[in-house]
ModelCIF file with pLDDT and N, C-alpha, C, O atoms, coordinates in Angstrom:
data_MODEL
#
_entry.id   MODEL 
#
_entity.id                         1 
_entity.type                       polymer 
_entity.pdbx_number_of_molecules   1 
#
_entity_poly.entity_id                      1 
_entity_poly.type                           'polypeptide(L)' 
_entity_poly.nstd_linkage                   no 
_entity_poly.nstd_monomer                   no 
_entity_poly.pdbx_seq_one_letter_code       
;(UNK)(UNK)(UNK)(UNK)(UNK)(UNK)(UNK)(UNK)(UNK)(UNK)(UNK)(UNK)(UNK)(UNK)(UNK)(UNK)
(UNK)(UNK)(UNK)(UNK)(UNK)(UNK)(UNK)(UNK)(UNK)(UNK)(UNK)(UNK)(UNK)(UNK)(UNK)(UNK)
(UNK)(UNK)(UNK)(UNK)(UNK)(UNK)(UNK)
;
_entity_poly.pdbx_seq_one_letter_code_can   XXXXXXXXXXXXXXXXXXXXXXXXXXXXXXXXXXXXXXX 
_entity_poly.pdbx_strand_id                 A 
#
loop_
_entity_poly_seq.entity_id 
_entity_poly_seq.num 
_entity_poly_seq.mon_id 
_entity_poly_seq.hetero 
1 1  UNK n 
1 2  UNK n 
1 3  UNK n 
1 4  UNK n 
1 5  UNK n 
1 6  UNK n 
1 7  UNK n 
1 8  UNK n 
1 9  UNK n 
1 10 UNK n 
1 11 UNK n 
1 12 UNK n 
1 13 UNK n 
1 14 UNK n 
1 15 UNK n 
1 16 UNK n 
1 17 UNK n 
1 18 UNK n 
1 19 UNK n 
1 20 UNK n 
1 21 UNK n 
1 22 UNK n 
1 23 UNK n 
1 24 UNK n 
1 25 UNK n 
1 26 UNK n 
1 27 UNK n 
1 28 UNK n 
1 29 UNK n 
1 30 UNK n 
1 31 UNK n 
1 32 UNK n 
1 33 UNK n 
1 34 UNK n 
1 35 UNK n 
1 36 UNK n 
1 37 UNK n 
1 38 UNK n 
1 39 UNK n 
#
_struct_asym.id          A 
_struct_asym.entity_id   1 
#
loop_
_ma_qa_metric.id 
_ma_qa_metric.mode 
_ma_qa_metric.name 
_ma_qa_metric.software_group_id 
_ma_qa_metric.type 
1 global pLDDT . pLDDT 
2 local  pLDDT . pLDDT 
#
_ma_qa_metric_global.metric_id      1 
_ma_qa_metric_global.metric_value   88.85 
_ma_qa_metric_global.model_id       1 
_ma_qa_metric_global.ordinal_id     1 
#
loop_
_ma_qa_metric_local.label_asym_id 
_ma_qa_metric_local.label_comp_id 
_ma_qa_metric_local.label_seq_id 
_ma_qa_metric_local.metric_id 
_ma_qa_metric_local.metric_value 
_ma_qa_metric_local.model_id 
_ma_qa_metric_local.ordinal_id 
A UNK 1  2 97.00 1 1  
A UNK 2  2 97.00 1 2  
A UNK 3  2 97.00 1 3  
A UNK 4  2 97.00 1 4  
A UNK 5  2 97.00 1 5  
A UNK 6  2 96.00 1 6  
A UNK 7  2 96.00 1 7  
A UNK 8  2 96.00 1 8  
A UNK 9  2 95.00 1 9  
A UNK 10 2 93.00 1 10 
A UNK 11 2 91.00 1 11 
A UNK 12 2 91.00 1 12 
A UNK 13 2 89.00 1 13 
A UNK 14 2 89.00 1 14 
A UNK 15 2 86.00 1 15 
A UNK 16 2 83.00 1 16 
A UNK 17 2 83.00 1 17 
A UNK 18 2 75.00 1 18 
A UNK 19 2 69.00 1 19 
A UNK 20 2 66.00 1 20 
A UNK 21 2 67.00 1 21 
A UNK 22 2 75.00 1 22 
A UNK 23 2 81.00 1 23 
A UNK 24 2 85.00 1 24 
A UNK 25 2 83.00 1 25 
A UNK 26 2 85.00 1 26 
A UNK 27 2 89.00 1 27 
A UNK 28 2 90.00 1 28 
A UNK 29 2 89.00 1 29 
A UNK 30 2 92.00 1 30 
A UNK 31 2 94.00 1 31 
A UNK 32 2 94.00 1 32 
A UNK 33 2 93.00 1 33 
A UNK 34 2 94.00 1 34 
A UNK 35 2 93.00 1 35 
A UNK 36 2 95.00 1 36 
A UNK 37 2 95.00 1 37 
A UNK 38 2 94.00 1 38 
A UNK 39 2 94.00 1 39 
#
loop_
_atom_site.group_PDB 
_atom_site.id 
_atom_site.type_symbol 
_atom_site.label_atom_id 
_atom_site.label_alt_id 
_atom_site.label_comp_id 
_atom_site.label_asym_id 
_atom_site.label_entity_id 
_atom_site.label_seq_id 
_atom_site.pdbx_PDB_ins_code 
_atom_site.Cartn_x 
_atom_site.Cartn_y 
_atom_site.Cartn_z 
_atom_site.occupancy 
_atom_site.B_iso_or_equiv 
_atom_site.pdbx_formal_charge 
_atom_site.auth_seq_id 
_atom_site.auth_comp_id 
_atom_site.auth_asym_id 
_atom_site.auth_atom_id 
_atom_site.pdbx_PDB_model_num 
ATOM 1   N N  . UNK A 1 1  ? 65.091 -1.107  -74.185 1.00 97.00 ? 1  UNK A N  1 
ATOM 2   C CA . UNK A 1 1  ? 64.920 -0.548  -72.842 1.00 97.00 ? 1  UNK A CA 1 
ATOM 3   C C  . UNK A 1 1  ? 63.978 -1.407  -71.998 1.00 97.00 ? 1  UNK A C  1 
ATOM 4   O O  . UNK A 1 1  ? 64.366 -1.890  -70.934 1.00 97.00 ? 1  UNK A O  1 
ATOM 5   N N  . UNK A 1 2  ? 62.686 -1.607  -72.489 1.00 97.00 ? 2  UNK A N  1 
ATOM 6   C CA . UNK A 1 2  ? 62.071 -2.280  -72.016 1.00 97.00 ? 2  UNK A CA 1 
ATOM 7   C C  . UNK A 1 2  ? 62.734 -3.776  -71.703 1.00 97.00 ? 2  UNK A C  1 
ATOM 8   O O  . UNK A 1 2  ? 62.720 -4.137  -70.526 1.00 97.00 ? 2  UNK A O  1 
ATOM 9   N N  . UNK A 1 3  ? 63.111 -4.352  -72.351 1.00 97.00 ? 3  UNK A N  1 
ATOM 10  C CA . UNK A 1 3  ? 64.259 -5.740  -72.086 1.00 97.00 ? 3  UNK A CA 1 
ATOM 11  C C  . UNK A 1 3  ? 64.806 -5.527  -70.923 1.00 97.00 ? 3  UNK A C  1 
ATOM 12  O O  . UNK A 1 3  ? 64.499 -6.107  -69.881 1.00 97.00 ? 3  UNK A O  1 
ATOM 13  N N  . UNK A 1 4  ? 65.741 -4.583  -71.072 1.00 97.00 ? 4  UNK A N  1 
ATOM 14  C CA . UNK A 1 4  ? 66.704 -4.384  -69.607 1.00 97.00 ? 4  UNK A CA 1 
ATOM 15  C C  . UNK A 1 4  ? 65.821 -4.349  -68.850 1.00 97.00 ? 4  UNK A C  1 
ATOM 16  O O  . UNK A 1 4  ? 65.708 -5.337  -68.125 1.00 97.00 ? 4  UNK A O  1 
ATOM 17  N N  . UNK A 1 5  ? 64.730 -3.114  -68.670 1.00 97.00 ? 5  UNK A N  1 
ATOM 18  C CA . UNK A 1 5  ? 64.219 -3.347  -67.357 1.00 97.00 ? 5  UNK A CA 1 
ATOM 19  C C  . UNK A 1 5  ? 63.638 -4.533  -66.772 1.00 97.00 ? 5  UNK A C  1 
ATOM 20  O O  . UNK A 1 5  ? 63.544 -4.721  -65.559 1.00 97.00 ? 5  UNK A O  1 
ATOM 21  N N  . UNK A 1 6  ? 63.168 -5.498  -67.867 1.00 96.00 ? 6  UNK A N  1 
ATOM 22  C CA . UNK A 1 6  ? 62.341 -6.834  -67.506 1.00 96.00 ? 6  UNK A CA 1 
ATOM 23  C C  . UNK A 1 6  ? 64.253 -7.489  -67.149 1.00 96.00 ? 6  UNK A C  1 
ATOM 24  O O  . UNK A 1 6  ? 64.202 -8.459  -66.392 1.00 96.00 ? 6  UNK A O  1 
ATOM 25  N N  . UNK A 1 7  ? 65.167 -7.258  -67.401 1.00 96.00 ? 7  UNK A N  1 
ATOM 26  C CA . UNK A 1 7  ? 65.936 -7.932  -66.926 1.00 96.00 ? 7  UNK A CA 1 
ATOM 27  C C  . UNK A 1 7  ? 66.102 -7.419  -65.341 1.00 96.00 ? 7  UNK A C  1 
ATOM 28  O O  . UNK A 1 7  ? 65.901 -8.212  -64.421 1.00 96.00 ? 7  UNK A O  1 
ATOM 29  N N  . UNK A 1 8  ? 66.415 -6.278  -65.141 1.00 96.00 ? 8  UNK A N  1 
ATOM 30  C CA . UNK A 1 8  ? 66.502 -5.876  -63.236 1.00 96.00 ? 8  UNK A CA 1 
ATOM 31  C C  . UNK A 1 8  ? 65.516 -6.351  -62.663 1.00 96.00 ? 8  UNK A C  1 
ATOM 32  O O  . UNK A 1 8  ? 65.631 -6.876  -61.556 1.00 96.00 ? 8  UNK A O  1 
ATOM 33  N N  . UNK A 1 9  ? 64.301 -6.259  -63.327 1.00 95.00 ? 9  UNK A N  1 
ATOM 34  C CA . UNK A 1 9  ? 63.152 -7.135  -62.413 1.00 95.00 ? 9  UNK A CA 1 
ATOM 35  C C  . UNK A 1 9  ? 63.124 -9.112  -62.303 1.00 95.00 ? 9  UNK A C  1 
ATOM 36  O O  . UNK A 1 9  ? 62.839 -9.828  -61.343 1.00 95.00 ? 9  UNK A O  1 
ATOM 37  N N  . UNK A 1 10 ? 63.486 -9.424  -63.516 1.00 93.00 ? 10 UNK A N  1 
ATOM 38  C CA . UNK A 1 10 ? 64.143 -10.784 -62.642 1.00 93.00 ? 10 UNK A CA 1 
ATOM 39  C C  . UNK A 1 10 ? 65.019 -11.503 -62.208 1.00 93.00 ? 10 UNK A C  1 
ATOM 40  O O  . UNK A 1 10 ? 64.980 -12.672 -61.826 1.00 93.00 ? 10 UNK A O  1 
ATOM 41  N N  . UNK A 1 11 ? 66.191 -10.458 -62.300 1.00 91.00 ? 11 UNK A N  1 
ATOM 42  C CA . UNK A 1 11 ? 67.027 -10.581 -61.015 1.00 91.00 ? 11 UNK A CA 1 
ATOM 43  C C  . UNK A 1 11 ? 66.805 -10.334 -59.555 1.00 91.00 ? 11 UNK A C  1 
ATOM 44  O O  . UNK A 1 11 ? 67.339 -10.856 -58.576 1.00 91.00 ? 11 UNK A O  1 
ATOM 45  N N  . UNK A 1 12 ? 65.889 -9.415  -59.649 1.00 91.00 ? 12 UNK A N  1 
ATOM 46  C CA . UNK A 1 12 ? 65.373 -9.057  -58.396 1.00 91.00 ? 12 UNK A CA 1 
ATOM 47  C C  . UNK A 1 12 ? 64.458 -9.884  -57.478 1.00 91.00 ? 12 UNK A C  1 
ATOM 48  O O  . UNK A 1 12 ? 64.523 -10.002 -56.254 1.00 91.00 ? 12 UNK A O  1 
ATOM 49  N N  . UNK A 1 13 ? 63.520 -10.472 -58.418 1.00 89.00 ? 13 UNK A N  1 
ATOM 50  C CA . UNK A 1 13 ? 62.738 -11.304 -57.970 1.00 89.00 ? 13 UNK A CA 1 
ATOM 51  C C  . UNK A 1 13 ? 63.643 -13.006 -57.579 1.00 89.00 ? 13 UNK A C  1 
ATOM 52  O O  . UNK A 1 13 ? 63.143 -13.742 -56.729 1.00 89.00 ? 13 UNK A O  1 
ATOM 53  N N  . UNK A 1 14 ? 64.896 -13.406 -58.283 1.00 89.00 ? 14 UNK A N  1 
ATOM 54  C CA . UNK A 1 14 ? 65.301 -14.529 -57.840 1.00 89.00 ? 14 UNK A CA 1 
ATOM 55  C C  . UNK A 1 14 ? 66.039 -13.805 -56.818 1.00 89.00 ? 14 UNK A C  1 
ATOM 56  O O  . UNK A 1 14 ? 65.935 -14.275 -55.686 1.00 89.00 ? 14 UNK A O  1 
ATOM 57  N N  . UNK A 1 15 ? 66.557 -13.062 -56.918 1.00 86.00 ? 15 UNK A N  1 
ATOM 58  C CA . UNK A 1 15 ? 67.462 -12.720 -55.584 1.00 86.00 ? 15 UNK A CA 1 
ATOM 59  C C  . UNK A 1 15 ? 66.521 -12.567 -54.449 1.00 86.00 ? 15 UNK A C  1 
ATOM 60  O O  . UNK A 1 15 ? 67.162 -13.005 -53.493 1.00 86.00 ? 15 UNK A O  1 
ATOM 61  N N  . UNK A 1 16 ? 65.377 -12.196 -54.026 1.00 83.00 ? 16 UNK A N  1 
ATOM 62  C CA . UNK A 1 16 ? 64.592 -12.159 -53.232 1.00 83.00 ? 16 UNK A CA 1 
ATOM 63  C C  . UNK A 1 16 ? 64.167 -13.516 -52.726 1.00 83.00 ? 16 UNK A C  1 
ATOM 64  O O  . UNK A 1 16 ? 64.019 -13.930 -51.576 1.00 83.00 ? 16 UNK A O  1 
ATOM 65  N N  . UNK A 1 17 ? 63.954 -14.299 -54.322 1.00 83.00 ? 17 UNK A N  1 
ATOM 66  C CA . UNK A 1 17 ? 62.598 -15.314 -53.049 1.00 83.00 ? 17 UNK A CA 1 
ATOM 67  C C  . UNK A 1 17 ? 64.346 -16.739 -53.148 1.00 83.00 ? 17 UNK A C  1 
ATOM 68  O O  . UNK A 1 17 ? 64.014 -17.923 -53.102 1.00 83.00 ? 17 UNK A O  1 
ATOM 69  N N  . UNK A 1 18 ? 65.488 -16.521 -53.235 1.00 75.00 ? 18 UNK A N  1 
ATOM 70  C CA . UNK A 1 18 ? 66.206 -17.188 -53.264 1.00 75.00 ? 18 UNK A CA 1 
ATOM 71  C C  . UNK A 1 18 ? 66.854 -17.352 -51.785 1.00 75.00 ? 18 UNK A C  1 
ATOM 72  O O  . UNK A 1 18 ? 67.601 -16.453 -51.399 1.00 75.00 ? 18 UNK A O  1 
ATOM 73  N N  . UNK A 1 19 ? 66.597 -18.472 -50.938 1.00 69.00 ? 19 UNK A N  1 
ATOM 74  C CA . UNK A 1 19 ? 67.267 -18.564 -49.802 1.00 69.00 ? 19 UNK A CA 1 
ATOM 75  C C  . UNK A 1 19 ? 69.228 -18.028 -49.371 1.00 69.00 ? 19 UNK A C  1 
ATOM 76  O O  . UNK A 1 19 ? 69.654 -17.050 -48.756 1.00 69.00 ? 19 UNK A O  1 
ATOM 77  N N  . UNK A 1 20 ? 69.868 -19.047 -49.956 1.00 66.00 ? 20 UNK A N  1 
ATOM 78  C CA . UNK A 1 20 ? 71.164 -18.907 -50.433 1.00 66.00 ? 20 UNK A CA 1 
ATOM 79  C C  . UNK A 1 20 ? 72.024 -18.879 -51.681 1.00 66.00 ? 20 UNK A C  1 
ATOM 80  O O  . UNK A 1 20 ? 71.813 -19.635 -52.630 1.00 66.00 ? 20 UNK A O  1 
ATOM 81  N N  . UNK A 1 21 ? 72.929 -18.051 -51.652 1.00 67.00 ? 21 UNK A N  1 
ATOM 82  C CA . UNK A 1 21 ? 73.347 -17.911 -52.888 1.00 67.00 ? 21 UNK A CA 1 
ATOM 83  C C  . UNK A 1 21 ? 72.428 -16.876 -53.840 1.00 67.00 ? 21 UNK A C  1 
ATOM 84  O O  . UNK A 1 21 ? 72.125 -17.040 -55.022 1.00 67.00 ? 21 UNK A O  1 
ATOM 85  N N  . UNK A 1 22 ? 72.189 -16.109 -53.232 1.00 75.00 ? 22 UNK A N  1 
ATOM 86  C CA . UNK A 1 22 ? 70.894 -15.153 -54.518 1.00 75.00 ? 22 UNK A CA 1 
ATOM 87  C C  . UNK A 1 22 ? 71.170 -14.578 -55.047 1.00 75.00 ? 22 UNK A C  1 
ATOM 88  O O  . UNK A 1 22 ? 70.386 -14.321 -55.961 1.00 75.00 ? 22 UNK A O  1 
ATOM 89  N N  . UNK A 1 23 ? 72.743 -13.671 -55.029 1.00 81.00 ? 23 UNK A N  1 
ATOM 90  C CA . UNK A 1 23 ? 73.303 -13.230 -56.331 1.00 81.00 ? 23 UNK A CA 1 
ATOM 91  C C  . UNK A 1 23 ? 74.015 -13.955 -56.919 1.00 81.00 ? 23 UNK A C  1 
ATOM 92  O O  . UNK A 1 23 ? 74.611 -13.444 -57.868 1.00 81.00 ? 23 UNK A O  1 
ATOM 93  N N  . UNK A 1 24 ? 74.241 -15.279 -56.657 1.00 85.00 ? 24 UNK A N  1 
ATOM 94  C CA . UNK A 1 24 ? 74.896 -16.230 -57.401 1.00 85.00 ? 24 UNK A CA 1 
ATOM 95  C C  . UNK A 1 24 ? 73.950 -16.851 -58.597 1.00 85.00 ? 24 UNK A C  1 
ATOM 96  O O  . UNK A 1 24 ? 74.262 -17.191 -59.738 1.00 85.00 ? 24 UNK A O  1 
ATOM 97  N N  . UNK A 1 25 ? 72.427 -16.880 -57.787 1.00 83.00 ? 25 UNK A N  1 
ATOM 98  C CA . UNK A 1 25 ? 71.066 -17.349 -58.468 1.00 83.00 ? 25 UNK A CA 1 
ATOM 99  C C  . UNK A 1 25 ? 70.952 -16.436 -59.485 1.00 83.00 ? 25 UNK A C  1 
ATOM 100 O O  . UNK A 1 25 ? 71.245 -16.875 -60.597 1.00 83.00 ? 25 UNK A O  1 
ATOM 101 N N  . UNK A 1 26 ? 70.487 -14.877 -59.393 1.00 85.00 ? 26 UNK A N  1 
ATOM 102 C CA . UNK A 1 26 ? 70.050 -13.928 -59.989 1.00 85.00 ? 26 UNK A CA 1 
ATOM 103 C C  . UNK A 1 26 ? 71.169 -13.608 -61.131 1.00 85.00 ? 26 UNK A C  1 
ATOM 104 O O  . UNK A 1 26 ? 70.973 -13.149 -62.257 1.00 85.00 ? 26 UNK A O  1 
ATOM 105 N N  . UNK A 1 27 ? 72.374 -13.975 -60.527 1.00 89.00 ? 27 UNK A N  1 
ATOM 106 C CA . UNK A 1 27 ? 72.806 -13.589 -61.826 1.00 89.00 ? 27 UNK A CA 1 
ATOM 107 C C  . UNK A 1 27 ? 73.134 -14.353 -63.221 1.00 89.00 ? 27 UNK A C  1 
ATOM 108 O O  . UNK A 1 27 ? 73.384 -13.907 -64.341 1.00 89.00 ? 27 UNK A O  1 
ATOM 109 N N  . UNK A 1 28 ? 73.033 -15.741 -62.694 1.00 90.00 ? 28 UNK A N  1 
ATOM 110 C CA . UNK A 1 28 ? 73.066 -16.898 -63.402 1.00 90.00 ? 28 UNK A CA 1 
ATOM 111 C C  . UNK A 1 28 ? 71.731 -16.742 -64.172 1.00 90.00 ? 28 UNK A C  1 
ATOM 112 O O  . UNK A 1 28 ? 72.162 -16.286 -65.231 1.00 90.00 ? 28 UNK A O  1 
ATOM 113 N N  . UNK A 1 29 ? 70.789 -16.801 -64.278 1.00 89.00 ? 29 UNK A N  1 
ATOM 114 C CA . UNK A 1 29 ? 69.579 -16.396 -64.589 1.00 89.00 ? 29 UNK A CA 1 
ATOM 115 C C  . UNK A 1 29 ? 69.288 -15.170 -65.129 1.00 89.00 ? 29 UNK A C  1 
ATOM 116 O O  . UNK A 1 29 ? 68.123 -14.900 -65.420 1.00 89.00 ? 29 UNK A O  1 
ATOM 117 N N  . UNK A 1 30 ? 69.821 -14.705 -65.234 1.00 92.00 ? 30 UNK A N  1 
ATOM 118 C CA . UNK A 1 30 ? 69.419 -13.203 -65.788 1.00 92.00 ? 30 UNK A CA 1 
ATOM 119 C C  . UNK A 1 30 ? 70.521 -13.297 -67.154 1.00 92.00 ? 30 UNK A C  1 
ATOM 120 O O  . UNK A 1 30 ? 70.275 -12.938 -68.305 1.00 92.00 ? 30 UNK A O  1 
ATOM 121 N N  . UNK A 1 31 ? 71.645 -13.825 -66.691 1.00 94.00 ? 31 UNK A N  1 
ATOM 122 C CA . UNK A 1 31 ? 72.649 -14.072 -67.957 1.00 94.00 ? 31 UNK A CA 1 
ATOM 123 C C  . UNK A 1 31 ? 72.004 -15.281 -68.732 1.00 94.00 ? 31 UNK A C  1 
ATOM 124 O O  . UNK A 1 31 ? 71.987 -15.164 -69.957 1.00 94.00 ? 31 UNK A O  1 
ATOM 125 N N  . UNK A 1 32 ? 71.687 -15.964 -68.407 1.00 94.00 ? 32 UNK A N  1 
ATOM 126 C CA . UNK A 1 32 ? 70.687 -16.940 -69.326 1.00 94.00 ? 32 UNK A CA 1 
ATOM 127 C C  . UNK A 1 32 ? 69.542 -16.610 -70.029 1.00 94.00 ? 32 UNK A C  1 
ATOM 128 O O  . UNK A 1 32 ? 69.186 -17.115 -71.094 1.00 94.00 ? 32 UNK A O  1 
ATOM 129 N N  . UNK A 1 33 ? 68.889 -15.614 -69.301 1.00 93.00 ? 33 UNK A N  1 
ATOM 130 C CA . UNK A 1 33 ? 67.822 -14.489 -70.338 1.00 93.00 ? 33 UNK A CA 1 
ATOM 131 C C  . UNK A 1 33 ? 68.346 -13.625 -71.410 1.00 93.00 ? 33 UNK A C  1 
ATOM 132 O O  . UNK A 1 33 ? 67.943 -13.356 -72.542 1.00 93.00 ? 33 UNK A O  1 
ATOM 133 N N  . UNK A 1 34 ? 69.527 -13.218 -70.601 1.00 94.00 ? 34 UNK A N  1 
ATOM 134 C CA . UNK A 1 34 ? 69.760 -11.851 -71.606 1.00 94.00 ? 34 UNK A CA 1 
ATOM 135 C C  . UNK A 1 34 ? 70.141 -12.623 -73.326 1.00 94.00 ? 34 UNK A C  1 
ATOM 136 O O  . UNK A 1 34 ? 69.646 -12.317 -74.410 1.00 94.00 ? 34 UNK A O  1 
ATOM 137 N N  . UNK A 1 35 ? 71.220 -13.716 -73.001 1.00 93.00 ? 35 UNK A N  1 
ATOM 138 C CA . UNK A 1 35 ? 71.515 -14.310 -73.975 1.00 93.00 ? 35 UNK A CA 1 
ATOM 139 C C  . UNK A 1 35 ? 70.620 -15.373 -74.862 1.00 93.00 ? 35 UNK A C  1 
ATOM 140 O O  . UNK A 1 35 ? 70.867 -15.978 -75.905 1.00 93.00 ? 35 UNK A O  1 
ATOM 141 N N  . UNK A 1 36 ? 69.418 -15.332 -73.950 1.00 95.00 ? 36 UNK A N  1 
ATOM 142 C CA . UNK A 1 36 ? 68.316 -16.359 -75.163 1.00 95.00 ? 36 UNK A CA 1 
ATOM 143 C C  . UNK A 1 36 ? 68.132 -16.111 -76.101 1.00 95.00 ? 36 UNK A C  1 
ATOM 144 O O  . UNK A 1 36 ? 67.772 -14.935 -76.152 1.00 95.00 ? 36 UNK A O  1 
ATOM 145 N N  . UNK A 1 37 ? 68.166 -16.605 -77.103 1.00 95.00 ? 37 UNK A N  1 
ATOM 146 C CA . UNK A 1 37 ? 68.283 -16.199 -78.439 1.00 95.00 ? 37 UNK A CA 1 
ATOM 147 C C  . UNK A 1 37 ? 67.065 -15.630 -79.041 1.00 95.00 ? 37 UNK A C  1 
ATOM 148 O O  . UNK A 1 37 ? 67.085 -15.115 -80.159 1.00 95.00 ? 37 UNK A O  1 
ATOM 149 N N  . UNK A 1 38 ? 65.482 -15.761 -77.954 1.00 94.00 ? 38 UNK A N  1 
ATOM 150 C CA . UNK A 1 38 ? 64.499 -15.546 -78.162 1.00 94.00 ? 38 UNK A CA 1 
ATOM 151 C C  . UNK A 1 38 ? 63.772 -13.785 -77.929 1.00 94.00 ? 38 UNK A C  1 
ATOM 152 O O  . UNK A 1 38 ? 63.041 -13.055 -78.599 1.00 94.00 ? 38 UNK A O  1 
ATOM 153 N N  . UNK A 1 39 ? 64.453 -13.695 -76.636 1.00 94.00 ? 39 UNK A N  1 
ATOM 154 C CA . UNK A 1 39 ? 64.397 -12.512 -75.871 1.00 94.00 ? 39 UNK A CA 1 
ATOM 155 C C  . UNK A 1 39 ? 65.189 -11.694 -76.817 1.00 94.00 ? 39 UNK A C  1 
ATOM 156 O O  . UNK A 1 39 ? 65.421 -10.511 -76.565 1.00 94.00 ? 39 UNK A O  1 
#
């Protein structure tokens, strides 16, 4: 649970401070977290 939510929060944060393209940014990035093998 805690995971997911740290995941909506940095999508949120690239989609914000991202000029163009920010759900293109946020979601590229957030799919690269979710799947780190670390996280």
């Amino acid at each position: 649970f805690f995971s997911a939510a740290s995941i909506f929060f940095v999508a949120m944060i690239v989609a914000s401070s991202a000029k163009t393209y920010s759900l293109e940014g946020a979601t590229i990035s957030a799919l690269f977290l979710i799947s780190s093998p670390t996280l």
